[in-house]
Structure formats: structure tokens, C-alpha cells
N, C-alpha and C. Protein backbone atom coordinates (compact mmCIF):
# COMPACT_ATOMS: atom_id res chain seq x y z
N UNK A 1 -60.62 69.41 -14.45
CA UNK A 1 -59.95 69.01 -15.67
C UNK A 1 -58.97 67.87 -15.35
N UNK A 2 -58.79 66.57 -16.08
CA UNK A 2 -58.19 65.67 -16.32
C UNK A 2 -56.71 65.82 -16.58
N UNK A 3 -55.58 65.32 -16.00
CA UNK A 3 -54.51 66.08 -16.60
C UNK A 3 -54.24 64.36 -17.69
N UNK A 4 -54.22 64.19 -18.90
CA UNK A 4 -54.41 63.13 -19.82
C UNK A 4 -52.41 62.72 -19.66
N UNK A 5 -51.60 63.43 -19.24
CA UNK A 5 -50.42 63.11 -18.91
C UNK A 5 -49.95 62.13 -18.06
N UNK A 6 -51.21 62.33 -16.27
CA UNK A 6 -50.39 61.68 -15.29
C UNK A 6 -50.75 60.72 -15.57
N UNK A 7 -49.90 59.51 -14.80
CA UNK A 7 -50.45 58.06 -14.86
C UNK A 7 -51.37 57.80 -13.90
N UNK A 8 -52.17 56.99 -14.58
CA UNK A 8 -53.65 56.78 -13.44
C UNK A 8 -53.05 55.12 -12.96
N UNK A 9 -53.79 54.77 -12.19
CA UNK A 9 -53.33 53.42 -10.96
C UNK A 9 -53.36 52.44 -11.94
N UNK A 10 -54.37 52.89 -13.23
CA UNK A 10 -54.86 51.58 -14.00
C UNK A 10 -53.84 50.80 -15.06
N UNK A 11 -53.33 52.53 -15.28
CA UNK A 11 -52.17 52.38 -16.40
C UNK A 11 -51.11 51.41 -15.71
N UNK A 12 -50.68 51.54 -14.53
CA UNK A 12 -49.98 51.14 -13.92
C UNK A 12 -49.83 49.50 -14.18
N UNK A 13 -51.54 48.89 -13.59
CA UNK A 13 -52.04 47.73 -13.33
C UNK A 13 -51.88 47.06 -15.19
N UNK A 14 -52.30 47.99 -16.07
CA UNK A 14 -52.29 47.35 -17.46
C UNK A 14 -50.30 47.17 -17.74
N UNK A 15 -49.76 48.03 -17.12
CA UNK A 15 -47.94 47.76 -17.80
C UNK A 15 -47.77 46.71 -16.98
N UNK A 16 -48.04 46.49 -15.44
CA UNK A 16 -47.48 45.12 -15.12
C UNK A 16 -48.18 43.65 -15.27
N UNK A 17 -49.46 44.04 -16.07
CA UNK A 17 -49.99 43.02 -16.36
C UNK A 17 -49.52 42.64 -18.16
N UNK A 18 -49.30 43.81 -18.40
CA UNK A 18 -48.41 43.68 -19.90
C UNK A 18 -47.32 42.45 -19.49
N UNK A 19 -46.70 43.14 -19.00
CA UNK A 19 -45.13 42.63 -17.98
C UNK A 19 -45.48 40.96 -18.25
N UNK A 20 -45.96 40.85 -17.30
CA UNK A 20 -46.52 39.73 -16.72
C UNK A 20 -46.71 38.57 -17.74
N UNK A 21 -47.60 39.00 -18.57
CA UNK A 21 -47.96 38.47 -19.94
C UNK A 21 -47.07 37.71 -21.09
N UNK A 22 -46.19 39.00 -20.93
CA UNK A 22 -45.07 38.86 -21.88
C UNK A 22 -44.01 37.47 -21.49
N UNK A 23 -44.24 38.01 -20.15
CA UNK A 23 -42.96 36.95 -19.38
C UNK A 23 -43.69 35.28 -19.21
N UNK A 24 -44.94 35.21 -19.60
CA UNK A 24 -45.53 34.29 -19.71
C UNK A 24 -45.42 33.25 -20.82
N UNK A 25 -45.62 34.13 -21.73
CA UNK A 25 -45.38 34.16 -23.24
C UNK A 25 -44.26 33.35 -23.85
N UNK A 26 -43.31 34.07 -23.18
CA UNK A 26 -41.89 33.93 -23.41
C UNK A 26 -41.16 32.42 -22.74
N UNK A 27 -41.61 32.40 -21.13
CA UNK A 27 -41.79 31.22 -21.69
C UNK A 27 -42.36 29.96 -21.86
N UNK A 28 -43.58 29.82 -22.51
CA UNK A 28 -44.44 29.21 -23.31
C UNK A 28 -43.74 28.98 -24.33
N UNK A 29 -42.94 29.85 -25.19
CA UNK A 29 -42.55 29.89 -26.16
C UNK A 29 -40.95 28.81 -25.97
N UNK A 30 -40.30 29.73 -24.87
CA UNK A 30 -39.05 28.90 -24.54
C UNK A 30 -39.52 27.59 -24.40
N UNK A 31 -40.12 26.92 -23.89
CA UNK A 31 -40.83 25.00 -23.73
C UNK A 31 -41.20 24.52 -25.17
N UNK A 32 -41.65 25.46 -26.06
CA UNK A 32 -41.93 25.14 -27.22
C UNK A 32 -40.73 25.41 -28.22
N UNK A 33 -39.47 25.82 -27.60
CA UNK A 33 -38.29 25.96 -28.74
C UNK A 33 -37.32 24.46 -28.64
N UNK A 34 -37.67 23.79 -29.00
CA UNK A 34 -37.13 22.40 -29.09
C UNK A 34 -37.57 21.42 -30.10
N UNK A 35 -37.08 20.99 -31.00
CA UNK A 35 -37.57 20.06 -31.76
C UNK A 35 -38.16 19.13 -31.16
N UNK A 36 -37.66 18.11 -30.87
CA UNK A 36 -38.49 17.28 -29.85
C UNK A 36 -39.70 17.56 -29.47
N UNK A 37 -40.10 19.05 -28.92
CA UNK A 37 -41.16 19.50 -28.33
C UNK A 37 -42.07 19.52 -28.98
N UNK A 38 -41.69 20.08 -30.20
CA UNK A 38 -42.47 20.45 -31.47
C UNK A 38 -43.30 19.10 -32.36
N UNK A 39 -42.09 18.03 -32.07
CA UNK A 39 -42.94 17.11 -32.43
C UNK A 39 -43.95 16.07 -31.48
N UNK A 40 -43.29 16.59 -30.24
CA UNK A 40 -44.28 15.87 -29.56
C UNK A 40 -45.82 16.36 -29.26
N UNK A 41 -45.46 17.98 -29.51
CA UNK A 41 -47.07 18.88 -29.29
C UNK A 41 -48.00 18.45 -30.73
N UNK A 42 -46.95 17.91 -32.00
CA UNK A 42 -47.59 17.69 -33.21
C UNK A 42 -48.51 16.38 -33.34
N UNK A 43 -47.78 15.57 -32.35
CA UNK A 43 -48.23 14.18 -32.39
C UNK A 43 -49.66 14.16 -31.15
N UNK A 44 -49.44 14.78 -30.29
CA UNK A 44 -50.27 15.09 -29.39
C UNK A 44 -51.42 15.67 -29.38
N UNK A 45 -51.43 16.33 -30.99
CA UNK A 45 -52.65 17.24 -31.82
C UNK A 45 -53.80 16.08 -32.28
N UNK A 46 -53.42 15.41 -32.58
CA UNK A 46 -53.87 14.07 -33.28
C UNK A 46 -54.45 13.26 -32.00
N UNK A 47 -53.82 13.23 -30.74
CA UNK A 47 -54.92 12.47 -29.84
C UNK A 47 -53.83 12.14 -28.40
N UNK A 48 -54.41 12.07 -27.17
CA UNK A 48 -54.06 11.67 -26.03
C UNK A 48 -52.97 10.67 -26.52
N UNK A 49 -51.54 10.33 -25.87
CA UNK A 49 -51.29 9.28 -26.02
C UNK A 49 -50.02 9.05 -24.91
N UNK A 50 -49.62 7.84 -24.68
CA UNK A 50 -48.63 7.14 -23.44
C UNK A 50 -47.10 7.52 -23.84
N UNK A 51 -46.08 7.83 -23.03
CA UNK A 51 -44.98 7.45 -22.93
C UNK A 51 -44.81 6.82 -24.17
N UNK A 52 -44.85 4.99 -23.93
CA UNK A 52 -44.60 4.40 -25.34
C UNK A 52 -44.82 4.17 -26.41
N UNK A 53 -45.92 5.36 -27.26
CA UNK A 53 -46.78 5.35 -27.95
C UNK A 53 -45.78 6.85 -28.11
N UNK A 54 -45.61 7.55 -27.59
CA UNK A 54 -44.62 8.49 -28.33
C UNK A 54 -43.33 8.16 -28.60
N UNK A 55 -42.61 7.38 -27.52
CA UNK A 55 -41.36 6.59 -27.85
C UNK A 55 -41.57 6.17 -29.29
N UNK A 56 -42.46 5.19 -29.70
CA UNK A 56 -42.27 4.77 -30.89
C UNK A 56 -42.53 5.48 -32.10
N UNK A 57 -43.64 6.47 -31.89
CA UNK A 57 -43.45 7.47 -32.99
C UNK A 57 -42.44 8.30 -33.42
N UNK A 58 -42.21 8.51 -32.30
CA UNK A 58 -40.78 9.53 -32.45
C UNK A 58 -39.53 9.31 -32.50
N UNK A 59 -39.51 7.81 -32.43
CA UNK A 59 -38.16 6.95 -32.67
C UNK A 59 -36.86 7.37 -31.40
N UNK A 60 -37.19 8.29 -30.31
CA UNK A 60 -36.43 8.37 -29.38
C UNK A 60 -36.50 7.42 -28.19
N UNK A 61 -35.86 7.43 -27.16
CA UNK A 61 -35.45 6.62 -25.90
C UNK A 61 -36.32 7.16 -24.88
N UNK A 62 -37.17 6.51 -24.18
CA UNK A 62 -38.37 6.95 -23.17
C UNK A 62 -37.98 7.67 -22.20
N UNK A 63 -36.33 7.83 -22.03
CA UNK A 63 -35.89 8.65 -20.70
C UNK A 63 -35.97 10.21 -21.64
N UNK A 64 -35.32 10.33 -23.07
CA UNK A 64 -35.68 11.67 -23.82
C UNK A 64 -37.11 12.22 -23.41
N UNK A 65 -37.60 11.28 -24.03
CA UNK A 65 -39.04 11.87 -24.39
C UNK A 65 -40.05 12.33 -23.15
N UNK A 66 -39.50 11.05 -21.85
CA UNK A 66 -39.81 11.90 -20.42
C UNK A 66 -39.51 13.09 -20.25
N UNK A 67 -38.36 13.45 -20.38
CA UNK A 67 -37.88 15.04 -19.69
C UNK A 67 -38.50 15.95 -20.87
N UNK A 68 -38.79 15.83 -22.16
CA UNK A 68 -39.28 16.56 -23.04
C UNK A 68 -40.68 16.71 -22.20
N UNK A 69 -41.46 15.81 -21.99
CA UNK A 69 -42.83 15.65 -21.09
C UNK A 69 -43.01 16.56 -20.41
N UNK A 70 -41.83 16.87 -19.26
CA UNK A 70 -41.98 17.09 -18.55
C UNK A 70 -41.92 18.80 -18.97
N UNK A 71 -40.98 19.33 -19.08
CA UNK A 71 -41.01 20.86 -19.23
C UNK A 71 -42.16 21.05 -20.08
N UNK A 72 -42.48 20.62 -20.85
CA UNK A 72 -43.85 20.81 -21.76
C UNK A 72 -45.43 20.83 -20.50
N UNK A 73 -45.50 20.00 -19.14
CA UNK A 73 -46.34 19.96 -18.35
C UNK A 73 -45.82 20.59 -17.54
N UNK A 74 -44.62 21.39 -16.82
CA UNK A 74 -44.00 22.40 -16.44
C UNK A 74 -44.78 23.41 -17.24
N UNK A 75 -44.70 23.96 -18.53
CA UNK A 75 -44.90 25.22 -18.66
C UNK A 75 -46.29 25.24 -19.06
N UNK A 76 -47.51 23.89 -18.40
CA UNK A 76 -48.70 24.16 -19.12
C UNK A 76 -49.02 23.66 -20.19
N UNK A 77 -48.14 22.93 -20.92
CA UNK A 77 -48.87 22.94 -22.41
C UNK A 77 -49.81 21.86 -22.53
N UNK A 78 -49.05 20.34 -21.45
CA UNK A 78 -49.32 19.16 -21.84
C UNK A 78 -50.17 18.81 -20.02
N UNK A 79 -50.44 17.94 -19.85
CA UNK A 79 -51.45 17.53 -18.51
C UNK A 79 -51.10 15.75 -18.92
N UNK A 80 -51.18 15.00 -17.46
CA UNK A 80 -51.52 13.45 -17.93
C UNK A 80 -52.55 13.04 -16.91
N UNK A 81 -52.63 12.28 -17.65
CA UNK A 81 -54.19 11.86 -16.54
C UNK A 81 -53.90 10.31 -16.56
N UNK A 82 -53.83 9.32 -15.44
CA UNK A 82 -53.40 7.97 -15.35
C UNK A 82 -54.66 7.24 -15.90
N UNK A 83 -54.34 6.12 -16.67
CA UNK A 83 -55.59 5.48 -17.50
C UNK A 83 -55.03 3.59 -17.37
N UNK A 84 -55.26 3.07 -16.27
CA UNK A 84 -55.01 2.01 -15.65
C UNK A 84 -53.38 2.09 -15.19
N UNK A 85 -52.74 1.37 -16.23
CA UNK A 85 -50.80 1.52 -15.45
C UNK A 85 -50.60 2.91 -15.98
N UNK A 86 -50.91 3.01 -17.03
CA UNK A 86 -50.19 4.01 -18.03
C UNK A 86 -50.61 5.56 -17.79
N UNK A 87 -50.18 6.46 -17.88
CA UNK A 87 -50.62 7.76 -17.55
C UNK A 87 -50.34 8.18 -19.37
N UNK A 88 -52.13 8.71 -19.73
CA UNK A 88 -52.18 9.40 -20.78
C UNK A 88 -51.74 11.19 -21.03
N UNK A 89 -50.65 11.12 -22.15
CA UNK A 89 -50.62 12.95 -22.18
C UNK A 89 -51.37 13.31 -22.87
N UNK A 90 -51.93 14.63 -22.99
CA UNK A 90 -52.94 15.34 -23.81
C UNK A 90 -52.44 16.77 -23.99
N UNK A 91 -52.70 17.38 -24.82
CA UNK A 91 -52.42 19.10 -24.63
C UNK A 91 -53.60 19.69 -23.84
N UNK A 92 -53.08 20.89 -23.44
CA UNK A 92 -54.01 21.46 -22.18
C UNK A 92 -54.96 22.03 -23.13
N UNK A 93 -54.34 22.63 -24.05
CA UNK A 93 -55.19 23.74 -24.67
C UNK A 93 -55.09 23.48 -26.67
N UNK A 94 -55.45 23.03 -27.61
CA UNK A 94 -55.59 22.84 -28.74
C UNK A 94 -55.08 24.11 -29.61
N UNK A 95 -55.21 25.23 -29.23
CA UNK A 95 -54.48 26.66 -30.35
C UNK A 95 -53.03 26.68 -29.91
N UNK A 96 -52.42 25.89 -29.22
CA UNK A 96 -51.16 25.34 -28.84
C UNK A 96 -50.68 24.57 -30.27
N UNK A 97 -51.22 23.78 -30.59
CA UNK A 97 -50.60 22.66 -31.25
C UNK A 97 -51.24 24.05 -32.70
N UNK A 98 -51.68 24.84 -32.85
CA UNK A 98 -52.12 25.81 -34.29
C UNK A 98 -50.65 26.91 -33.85
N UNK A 99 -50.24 26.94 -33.09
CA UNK A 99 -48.87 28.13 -32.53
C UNK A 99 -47.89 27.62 -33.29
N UNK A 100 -47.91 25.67 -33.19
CA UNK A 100 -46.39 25.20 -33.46
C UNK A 100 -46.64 25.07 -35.22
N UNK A 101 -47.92 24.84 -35.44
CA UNK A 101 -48.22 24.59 -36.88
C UNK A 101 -48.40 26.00 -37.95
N UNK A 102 -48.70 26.71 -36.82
CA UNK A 102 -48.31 28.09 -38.01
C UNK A 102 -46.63 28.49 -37.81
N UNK A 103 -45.82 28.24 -36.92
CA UNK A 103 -44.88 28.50 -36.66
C UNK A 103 -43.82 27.80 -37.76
N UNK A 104 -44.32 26.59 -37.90
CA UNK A 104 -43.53 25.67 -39.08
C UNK A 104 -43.83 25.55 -40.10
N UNK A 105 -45.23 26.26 -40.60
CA UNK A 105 -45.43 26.82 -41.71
C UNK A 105 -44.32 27.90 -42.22
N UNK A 106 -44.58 28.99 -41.20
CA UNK A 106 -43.95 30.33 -41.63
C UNK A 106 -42.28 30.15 -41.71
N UNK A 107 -42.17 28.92 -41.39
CA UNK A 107 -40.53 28.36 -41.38
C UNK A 107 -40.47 27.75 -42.80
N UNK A 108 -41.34 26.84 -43.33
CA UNK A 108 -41.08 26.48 -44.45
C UNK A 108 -41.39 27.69 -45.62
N UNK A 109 -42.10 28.50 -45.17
CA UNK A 109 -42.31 29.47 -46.19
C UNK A 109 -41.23 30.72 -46.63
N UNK A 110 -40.49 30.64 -45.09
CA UNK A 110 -39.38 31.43 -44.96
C UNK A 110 -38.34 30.61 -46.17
N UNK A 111 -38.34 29.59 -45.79
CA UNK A 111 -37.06 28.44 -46.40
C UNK A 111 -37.60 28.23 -47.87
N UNK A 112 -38.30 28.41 -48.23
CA UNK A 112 -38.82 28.58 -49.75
C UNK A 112 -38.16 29.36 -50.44
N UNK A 113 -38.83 30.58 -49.58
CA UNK A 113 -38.59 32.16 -50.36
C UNK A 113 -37.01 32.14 -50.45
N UNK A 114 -36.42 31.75 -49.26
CA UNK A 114 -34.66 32.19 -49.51
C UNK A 114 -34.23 31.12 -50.65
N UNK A 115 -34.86 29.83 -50.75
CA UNK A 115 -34.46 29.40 -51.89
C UNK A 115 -34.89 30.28 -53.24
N UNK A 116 -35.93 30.81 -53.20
CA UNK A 116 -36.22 31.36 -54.46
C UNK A 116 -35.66 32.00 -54.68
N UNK A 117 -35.16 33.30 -53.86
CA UNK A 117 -34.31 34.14 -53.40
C UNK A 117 -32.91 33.90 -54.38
N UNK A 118 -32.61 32.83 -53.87
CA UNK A 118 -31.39 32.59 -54.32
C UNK A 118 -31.16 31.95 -55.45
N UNK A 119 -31.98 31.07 -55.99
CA UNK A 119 -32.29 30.97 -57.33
C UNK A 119 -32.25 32.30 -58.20
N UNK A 120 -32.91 33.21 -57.67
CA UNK A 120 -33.01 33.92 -59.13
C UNK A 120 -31.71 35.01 -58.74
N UNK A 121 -30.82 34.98 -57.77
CA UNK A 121 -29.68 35.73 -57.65
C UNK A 121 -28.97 35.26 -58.69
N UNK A 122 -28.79 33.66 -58.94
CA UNK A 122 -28.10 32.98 -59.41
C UNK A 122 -29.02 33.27 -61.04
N UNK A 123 -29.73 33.31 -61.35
CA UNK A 123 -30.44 33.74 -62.55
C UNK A 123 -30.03 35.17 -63.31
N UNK A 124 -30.02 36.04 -62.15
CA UNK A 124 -29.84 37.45 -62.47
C UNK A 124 -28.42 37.70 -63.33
N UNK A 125 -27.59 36.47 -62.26
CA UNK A 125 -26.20 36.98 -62.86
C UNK A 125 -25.94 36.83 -63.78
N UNK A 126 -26.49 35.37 -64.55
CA UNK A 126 -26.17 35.43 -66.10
C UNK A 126 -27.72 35.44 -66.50
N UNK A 127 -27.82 36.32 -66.71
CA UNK A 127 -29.01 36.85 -67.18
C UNK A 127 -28.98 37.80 -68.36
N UNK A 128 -29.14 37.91 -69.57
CA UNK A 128 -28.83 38.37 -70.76
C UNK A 128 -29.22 40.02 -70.34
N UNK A 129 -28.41 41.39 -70.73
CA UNK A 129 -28.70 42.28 -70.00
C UNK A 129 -29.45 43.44 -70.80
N UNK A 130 -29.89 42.37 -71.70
CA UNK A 130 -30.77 43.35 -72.90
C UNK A 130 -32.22 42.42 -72.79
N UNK A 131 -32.19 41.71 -71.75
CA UNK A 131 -33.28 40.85 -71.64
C UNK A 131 -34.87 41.82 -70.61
N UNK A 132 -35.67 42.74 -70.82
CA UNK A 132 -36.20 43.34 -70.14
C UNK A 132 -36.55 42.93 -68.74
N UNK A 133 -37.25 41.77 -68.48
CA UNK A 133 -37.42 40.94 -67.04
C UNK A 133 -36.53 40.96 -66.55
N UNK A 134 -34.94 40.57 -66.82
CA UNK A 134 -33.92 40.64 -66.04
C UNK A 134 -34.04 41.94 -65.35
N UNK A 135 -33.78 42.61 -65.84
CA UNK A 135 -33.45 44.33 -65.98
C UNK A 135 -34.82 44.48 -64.82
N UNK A 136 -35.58 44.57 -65.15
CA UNK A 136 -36.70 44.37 -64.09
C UNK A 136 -36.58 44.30 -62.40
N UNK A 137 -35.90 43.07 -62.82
CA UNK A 137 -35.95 41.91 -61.39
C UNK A 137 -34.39 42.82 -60.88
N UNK A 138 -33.71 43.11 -61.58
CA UNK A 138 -32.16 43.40 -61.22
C UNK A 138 -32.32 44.69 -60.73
N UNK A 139 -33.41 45.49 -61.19
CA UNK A 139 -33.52 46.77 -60.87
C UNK A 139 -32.68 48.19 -62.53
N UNK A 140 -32.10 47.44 -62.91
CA UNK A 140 -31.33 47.68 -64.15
C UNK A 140 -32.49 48.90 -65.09
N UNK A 141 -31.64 49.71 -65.54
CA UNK A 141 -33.13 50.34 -66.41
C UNK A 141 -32.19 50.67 -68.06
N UNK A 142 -32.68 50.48 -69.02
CA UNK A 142 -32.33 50.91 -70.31
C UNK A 142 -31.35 51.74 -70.31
């Protein structure tokens, strides 16, 4: 009989590979918490491109946008490959640049809702209190 309690070697091997994962994750995520970063993984979705070809998109100073480069090819995200003088960046992996784009979705969707949010706080209060929808939305009952 199996005792379904003890820990087997595997369980073991799956929590520090959990571990592991997480701490991976995290930071992937930390390289990707930077504006800058965000727009450079955005611009980078769209196609390989140089140092000064992001300088000018991004309207920053080429020594910024280097060190942004760099922790971004530090943690994996970005790779360059030299293409005569110039060394081209690329993203390593494409569901990278869908991480930062659902991420700034769910930011603008967040920033919606609290506006709506707060719109209809500001609605509720003068809100006629014989008006049923108010009463509704306010939680208010007859």
C-alpha cells in the first residue's frame, strides 16, 4: 500500500522546479517593468531594428536606450545579431511582445473601469432617490 501522504522524490523535483520557474518569471517580468522597456519590446514587435532607429522612435538619448537594451538581452527577451557596422535587436521570443500587449490592455481597461467607476459615484450622489436605476446601482431599495 502507497502511503498518498509521504513525499515522493518527484514531488520534491516538481516544488523546486516550481521554485525555479517562478523565480524566472519574476524576473522576466522585473526587465519588463519599465516604460522604456515596454516600449521598446512594442517597437521591436513590428520588426528587427538598430540602436538609432530606436533612438529616434522613441525620442530618447542612445546611451538610455543602450542600458534599456541591455537588461532586456540580460534577461532574454531581446538578442542582436551584427548586420554590417550596426548590430540589429530582435525579440527572442514573439508571445513576449503579446505579455506586454495584454498587460497594457488590462491597464487601460483597468483605467476605464475606475473612470467609470467614478463617474457614476459622482452620478449616484445626485441622483434623484425616487429614480429606480439609481436605487439599483446605489443598492437603495423602496
Amino acid at each position: 500500500m502507497v502511503d498518498m501522504d509521504t513525499p515522493r522524490p518527484c514531488d520534491a523535483l516538481t516544488e523546486r522546479t516550481d521554485a525555479q520557474a517562478r523565480e524566472a518569471a519574476s524576473d522576466l517580468l522585473r526587465a519588463l517593468a519599465a516604460p522604456t522597456r515596454i516600449a521598446i519590446v512594442l517597437s521591436l514587435q513590428e520588426s528587427a531594428k538598430c540602436v538609432h532607429e530606436l533612438v529616434g522612435g522613441l525620442g530618447l538619448s542612445q546611451p538610455l536606450v543602450s542600458q534599456h537594451l541591455r537588461v532586456l538581452k540580460d534577461a532574454g527577451v531581446v538578442r542582436g545579431h551584427r548586420n554590417g557596422r550596426e548590430i540589429m535587436y530582435e525579440l527572442i521570443d514573439d508571445h513576449l511582445a503579446h505579455i506586454v500587449t495584454d498587460a497594457l490592455v488590462h491597464a487601460t481597461e483597468s483605467s476605464v473601469e475606475s473612470e467609470l467607476a467614478g463617474h457614476h459615484e459622482s452620478v449616484d450622489a445626485t441622483a434623484d432617490p425616487a429614480d429606480p436605476v439609481a436605487q439599483e446601482r446605489t443598492g437603495a431599495s423602496s
